[in-house]
Protein backbone atom coordinates (compact mmCIF):
# COMPACT_ATOMS: atom_id res chain seq x y z
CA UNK A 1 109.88 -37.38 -60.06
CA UNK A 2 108.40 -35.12 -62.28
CA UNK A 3 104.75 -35.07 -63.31
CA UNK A 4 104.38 -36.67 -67.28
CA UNK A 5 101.89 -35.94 -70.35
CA UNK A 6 99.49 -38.72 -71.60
CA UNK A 7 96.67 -38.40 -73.99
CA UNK A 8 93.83 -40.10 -72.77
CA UNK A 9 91.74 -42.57 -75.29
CA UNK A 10 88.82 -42.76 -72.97
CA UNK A 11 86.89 -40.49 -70.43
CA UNK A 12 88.51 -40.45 -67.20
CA UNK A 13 86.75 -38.62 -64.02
CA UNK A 14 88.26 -35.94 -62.47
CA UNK A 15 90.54 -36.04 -65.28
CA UNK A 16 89.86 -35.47 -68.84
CA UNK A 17 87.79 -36.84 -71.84
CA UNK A 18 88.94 -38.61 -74.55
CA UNK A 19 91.84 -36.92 -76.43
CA UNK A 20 92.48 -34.58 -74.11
CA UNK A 21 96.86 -34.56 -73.27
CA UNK A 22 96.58 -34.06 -69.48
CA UNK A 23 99.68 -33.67 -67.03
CA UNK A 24 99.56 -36.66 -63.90
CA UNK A 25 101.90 -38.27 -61.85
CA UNK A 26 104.07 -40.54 -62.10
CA UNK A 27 102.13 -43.35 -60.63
CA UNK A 28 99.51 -42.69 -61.80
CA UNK A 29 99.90 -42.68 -64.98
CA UNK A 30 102.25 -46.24 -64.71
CA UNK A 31 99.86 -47.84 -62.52
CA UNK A 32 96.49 -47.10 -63.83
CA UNK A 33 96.09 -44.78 -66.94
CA UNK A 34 98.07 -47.39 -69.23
CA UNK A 35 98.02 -50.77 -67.73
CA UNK A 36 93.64 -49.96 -68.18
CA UNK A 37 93.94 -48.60 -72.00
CA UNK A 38 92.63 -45.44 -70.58
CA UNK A 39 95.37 -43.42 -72.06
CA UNK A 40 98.68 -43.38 -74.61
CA UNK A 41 101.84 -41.45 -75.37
CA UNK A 42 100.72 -38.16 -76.37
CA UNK A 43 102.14 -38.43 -80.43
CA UNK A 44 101.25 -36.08 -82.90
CA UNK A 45 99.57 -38.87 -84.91
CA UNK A 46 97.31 -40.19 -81.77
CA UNK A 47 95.94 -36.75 -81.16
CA UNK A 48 95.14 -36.39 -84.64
CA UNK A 49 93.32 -40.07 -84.87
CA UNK A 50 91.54 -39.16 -81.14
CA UNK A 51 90.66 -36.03 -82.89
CA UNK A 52 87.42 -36.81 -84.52
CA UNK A 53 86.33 -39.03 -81.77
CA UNK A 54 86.94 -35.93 -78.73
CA UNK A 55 84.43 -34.30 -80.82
CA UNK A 56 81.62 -36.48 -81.03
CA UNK A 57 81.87 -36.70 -76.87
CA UNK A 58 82.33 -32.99 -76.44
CA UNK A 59 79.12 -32.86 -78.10
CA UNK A 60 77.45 -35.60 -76.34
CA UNK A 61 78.61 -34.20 -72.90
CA UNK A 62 76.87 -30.47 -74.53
CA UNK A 63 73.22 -32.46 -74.79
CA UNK A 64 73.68 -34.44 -71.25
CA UNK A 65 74.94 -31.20 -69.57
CA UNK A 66 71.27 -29.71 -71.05
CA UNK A 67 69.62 -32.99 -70.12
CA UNK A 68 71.12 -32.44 -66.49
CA UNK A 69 70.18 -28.66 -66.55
CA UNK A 70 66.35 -29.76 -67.24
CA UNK A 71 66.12 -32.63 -64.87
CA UNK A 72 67.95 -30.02 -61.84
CA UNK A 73 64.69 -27.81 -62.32
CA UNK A 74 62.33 -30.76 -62.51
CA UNK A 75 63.46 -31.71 -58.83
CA UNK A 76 63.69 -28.50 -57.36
CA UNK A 77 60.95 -28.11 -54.25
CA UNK A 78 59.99 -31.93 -55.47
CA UNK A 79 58.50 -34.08 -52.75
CA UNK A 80 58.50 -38.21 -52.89
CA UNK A 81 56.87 -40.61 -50.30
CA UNK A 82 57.78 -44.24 -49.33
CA UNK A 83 55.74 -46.71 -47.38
CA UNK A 84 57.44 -48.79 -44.61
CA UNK A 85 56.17 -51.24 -42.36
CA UNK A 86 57.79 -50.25 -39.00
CA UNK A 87 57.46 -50.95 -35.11
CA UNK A 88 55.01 -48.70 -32.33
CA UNK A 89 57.98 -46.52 -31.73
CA UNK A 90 58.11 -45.57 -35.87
CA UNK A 91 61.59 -47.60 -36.57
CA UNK A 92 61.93 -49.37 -39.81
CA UNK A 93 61.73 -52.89 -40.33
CA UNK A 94 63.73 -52.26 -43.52
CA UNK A 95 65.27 -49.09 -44.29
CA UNK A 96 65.14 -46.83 -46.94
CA UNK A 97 68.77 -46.33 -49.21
CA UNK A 98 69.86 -44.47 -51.75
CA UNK A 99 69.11 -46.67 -54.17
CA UNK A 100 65.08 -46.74 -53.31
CA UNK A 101 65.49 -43.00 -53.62
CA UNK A 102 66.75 -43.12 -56.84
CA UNK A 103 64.20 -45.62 -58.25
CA UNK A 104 61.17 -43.90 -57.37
CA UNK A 105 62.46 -41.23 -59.49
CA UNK A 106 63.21 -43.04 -62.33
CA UNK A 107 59.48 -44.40 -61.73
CA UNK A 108 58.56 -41.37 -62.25
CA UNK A 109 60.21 -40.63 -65.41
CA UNK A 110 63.22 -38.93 -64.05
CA UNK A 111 66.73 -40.08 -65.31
CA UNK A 112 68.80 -40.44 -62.29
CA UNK A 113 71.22 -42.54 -61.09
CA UNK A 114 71.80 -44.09 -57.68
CA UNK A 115 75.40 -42.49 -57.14
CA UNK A 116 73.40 -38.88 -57.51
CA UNK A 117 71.55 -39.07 -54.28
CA UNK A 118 73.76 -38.25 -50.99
CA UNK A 119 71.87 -39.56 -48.45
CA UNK A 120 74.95 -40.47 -46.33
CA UNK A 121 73.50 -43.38 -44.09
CA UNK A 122 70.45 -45.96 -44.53
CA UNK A 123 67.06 -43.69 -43.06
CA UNK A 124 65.54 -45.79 -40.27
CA UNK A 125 62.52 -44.14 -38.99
CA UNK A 126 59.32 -43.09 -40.15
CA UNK A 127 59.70 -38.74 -40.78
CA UNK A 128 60.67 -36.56 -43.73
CA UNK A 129 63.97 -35.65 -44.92
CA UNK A 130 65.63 -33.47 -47.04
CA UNK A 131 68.08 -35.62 -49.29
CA UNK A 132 70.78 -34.34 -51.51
CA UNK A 133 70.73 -34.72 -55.27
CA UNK A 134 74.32 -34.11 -56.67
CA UNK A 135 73.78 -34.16 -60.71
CA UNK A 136 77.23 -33.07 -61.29
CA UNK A 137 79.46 -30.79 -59.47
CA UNK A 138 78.13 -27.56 -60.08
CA UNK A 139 74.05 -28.55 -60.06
CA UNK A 140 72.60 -29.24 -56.69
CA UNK A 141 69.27 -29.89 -55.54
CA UNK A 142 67.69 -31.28 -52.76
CA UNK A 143 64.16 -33.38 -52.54
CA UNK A 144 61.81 -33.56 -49.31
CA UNK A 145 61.73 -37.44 -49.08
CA UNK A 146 58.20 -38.26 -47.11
CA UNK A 147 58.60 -41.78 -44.91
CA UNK A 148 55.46 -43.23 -44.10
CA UNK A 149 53.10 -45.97 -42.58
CA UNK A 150 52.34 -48.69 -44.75
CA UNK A 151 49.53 -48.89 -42.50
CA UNK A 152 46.10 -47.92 -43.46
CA UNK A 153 45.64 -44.66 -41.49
CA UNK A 154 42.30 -46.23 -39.88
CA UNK A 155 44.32 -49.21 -38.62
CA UNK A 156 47.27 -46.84 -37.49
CA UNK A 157 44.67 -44.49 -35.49
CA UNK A 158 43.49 -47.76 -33.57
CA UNK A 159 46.67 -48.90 -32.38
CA UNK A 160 47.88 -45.00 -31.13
CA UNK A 161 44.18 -44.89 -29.55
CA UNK A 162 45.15 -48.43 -28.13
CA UNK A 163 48.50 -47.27 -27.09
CA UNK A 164 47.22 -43.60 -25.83
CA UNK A 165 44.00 -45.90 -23.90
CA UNK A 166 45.90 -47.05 -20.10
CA UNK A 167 47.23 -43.62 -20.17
CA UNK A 168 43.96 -41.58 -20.47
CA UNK A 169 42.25 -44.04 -18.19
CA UNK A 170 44.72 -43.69 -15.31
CA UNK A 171 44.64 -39.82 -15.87
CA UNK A 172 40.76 -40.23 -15.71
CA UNK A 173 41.31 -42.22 -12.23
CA UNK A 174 43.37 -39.81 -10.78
CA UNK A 175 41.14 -36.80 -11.77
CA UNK A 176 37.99 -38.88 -10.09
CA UNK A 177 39.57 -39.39 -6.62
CA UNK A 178 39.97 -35.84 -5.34
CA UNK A 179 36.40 -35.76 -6.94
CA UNK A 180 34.73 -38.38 -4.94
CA UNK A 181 36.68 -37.22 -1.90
CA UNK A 182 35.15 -33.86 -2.04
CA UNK A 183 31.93 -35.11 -2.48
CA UNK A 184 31.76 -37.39 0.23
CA UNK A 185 32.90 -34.59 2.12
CA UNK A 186 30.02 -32.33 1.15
CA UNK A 187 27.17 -35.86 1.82
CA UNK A 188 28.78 -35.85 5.55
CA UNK A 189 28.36 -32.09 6.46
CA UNK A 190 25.18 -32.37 5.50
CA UNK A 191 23.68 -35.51 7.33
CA UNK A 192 25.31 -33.64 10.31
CA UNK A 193 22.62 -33.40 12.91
CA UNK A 194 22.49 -29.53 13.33
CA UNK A 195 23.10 -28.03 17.28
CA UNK A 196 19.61 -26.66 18.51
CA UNK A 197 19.37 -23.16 19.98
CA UNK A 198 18.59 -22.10 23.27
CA UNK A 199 15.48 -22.12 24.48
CA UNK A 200 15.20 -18.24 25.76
CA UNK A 201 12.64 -19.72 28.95
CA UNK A 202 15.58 -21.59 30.24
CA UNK A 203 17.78 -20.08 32.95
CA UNK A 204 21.30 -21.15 35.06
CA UNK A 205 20.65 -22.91 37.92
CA UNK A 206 22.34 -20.94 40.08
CA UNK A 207 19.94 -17.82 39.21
CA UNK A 208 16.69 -20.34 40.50
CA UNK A 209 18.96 -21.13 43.99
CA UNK A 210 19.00 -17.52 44.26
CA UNK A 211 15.27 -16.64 44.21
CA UNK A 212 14.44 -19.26 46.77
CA UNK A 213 16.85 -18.11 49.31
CA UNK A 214 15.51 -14.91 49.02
CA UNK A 215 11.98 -16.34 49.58
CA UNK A 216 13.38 -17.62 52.36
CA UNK A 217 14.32 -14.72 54.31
């Protein structure tokens, strides 16, 4: 079946705005455009009625495509952080979703919506990321999303030092035993008793046998 003409009486994405006279299929058209009011038979006299109305959102969409424009070169290079309570091994008790994204912005002043950050999956763990921001289809961005401790960092530092504490000990163990072994070592060689010499007035036996059998004869 061919493809049909309706004019369209309200904004449609991916589609048209208002009194625009697009070309769709079929089904489309028959099972969503007009059942939802979202779009007519394309007369002469309903483009002519839509007429005034396409022109009040053509210049609507002109001032939110500059509103969009300024806000795209607000949140280039911008950086947000989040505090999250999270286990030793840095996972999430809660994680963070596009939607928390999106509302520190606005927090800050920044008119975004939650459907503009492109995160993909719900962050889990404690690092920084660089998320997405789609304000329409031709301006991109993307922020540096910080995920922190909620921790203070004084209270952080003691459990890592509590954590890091068995390990450094038994390290400290098994540095002291080739230690103590070598001294020991050194204490024994040196309580020793040391060999004497030779007294140089002592001679072999066998030399004394041999003077007195000569004394004999």
């Amino acid at each position: 079946m061919k493809n049909v003409k309706v004019l369209l009486t309200e904004n449609v994405d991916n589609t048209g705005i208002v009194g625009d006279v697009v070309t769709v299929r079929p089904g489309f058209a028959r099972n969503y455009l007009l059942p939802r009011g979202l779009a007519m038979e394309p007369t002469e006299e309903a483009v002519q009625r839509l007429a005034a109305r396409r022109a009040q959102v053509e210049l609507e969409m002109k001032e939110r495509r500059a509103q969009l424009e300024a806000l795209l070169e607000k949140l280039k290079d911008h950086e947000i952080t989040l505090q999250r309570s999270h286990n030793e091994q840095g996972i999430l008790f809660g994680g963070v979703t596009q939607h928390d994204i999106a509302q520190v912005l606005r927090d800050e002043g920044h008119t975004v919506e939650d459907r503009m950050i492109r995160i993909g999956t719900v962050i889990k763990r404690l690092d920084s990321y660089h998320i997405p921001v789609v304000l329409a289809s031709d301006l991109k961005t993307e922020i540096k999303l910080w995920v922190v401790s909620d921790k203070p960092k004084t209270e952080q530092e003691a459990q890592e030092h509590e954590q890091a504490a068995p390990a450094e000990v038994a390290e400290a163990v098994a540095e002291e035993k080739p230690r103590k072994k070598g001294k020991k070592a050194a204490e024994d060689k040196a309580e020793a008793p040391a060999k004497e010499p030779a007294k140089d007035d002592e001679k072999p036996k066998s030399k004394k046998k041999g003077k007195k059998a000569a004394d004999a004869e």
